[in-house]
C-alpha atoms as a PDB file:
ATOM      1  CA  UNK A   1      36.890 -13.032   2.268  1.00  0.00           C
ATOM      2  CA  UNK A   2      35.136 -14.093  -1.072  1.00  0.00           C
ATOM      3  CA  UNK A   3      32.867 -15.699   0.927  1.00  0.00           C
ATOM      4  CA  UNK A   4      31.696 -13.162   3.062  1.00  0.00           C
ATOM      5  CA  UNK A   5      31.654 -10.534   0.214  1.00  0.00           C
ATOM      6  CA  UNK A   6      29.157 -13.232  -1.841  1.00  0.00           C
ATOM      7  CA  UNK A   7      27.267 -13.326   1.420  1.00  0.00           C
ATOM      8  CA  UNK A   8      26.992  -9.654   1.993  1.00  0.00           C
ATOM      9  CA  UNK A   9      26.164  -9.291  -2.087  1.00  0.00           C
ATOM     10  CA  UNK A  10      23.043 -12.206  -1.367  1.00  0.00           C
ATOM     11  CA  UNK A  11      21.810 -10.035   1.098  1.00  0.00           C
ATOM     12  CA  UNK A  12      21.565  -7.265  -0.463  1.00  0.00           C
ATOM     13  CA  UNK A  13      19.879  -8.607  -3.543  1.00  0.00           C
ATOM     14  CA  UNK A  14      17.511 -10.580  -1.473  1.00  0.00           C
ATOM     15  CA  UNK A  15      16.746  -7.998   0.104  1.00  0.00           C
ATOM     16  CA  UNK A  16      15.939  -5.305  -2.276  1.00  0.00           C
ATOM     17  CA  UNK A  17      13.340  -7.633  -3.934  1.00  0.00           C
ATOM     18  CA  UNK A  18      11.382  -8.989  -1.059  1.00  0.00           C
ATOM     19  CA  UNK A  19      10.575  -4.641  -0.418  1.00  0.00           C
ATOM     20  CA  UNK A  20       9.462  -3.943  -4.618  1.00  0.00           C
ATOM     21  CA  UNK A  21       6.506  -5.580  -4.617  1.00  0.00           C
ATOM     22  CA  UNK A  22       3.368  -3.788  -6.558  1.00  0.00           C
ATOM     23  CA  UNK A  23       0.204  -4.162  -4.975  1.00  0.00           C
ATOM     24  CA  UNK A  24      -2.643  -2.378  -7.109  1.00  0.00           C
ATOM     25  CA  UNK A  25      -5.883  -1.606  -5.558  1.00  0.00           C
ATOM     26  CA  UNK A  26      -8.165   1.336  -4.324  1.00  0.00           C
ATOM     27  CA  UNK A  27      -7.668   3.330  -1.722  1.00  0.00           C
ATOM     28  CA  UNK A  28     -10.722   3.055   1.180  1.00  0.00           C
ATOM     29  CA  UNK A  29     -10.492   3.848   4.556  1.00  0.00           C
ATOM     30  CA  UNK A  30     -10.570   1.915   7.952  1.00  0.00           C
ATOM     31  CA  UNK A  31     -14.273   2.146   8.848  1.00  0.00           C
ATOM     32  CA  UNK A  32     -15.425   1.430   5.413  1.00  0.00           C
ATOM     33  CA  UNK A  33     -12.819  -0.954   4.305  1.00  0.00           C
ATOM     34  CA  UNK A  34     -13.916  -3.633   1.641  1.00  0.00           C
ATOM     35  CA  UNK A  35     -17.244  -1.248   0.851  1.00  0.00           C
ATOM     36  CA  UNK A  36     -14.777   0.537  -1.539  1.00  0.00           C
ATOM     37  CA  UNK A  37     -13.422  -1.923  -3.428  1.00  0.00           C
ATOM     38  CA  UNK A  38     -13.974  -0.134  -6.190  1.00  0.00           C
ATOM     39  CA  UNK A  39     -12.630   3.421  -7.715  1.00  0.00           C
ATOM     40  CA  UNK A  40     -14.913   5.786  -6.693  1.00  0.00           C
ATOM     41  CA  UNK A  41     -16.452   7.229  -3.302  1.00  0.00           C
ATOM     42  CA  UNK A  42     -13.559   9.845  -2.746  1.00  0.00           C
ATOM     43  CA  UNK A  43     -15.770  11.992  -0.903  1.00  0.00           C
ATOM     44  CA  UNK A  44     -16.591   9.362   1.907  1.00  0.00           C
ATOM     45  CA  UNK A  45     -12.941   7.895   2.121  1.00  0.00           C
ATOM     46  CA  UNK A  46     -12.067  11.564   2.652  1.00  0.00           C
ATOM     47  CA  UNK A  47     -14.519  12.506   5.277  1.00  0.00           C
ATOM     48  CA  UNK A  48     -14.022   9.304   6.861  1.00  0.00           C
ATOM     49  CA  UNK A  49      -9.942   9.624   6.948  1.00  0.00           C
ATOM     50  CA  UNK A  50     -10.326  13.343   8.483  1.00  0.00           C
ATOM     51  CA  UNK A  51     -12.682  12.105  10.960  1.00  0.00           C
ATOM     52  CA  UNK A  52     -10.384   9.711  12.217  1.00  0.00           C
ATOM     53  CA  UNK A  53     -10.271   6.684  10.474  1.00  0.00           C
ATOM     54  CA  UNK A  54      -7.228   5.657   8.510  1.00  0.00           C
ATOM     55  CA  UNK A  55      -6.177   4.785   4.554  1.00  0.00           C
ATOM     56  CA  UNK A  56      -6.487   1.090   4.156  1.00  0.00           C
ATOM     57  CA  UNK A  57      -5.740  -0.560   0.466  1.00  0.00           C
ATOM     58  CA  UNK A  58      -8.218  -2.757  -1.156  1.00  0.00           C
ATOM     59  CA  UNK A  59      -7.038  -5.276  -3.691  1.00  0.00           C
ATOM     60  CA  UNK A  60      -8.617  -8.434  -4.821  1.00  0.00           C
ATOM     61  CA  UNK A  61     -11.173  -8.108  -1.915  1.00  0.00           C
ATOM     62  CA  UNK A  62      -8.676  -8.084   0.986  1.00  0.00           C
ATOM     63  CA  UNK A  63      -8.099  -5.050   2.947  1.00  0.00           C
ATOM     64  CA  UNK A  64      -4.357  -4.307   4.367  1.00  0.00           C
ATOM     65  CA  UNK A  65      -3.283  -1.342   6.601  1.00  0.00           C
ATOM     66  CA  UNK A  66      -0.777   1.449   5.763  1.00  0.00           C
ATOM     67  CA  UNK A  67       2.340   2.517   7.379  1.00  0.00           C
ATOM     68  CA  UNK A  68       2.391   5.734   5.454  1.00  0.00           C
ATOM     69  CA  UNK A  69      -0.982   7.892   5.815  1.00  0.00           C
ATOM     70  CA  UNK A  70       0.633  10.823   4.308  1.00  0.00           C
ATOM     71  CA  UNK A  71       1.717   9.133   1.335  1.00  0.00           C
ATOM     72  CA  UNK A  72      -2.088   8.502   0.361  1.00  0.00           C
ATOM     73  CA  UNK A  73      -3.823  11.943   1.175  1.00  0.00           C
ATOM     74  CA  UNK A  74      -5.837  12.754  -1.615  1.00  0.00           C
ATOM     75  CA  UNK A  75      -5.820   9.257  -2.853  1.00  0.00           C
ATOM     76  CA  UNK A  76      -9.114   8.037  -1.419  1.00  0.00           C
ATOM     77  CA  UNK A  77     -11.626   6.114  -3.285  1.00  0.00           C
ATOM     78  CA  UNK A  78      -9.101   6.089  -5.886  1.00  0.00           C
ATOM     79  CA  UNK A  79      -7.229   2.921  -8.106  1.00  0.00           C
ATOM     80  CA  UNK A  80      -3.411   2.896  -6.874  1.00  0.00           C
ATOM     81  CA  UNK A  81      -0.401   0.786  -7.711  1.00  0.00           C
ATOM     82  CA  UNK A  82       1.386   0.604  -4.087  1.00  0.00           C
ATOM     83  CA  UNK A  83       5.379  -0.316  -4.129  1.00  0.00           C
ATOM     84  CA  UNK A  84       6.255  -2.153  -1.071  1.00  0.00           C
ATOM     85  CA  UNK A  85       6.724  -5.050   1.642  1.00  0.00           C
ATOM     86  CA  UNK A  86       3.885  -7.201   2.422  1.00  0.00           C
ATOM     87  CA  UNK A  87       3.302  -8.568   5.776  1.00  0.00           C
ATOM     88  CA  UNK A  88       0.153 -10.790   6.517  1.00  0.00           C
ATOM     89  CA  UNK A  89      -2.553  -8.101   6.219  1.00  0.00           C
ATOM     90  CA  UNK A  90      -0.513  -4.522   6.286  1.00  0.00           C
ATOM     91  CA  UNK A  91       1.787  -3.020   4.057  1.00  0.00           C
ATOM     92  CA  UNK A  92       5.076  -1.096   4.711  1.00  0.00           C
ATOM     93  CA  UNK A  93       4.957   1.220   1.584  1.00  0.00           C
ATOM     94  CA  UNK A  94       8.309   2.654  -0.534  1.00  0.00           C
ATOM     95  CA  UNK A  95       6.083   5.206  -2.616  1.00  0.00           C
ATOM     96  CA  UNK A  96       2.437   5.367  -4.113  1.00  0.00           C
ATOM     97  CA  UNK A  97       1.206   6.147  -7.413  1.00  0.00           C
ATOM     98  CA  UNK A  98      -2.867   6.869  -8.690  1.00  0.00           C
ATOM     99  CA  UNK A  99      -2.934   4.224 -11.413  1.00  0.00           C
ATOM    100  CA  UNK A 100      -3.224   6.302 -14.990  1.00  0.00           C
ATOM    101  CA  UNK A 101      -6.714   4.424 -17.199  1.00  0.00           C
END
């Protein structure tokens, strides 16, 4: 019984810190990607986002995908510290905040 309840406990803990991971970068979207690397731009990420293309995060020059578009409307071209689980190149985000200067 301890055993399994020390197993279950692991889990949980491991768990819970492979998904808090801060990622802080700017917001760009999927046809411009890297071109906004920097803060700025918000008018094209937002033209670009609602003429289709999607929110992509750009930090330290690599571009990952978003699970959560809604999360990051009004966000584009802007710095963000993103709260989540990293896999490869995409990002399965817990929450969003714009990054204060």
């Amino acid at each position: 019984m301890k055993k399994m309840v020390l197993m279950v406990f692991a889990v949980l803990v491991f768990g819970s810190l492979s998904f808090g991971k801060d990622i802080t970068g700017t917001v760009s979207d999927s046809h411009c990607g890297a071109k906004h690397s920097a803060a700025g731009n918000s008018d094209c990420v937002e033209h670009c986002v609602s003429s289709g293309a999607t929110y992509v995060l750009v930090s330290n020059g690599k571009v990952y995908q978003l699970d959560s578009q809604d999360k990051f409307k009004g966000l584009g071209g802007k710095e963000v510290t993103v709260k989540g689980k990293v896999n490869g190149e995409s990002i399965t985000v817990k929450s969003v905040a714009e990054k204060s200067s």
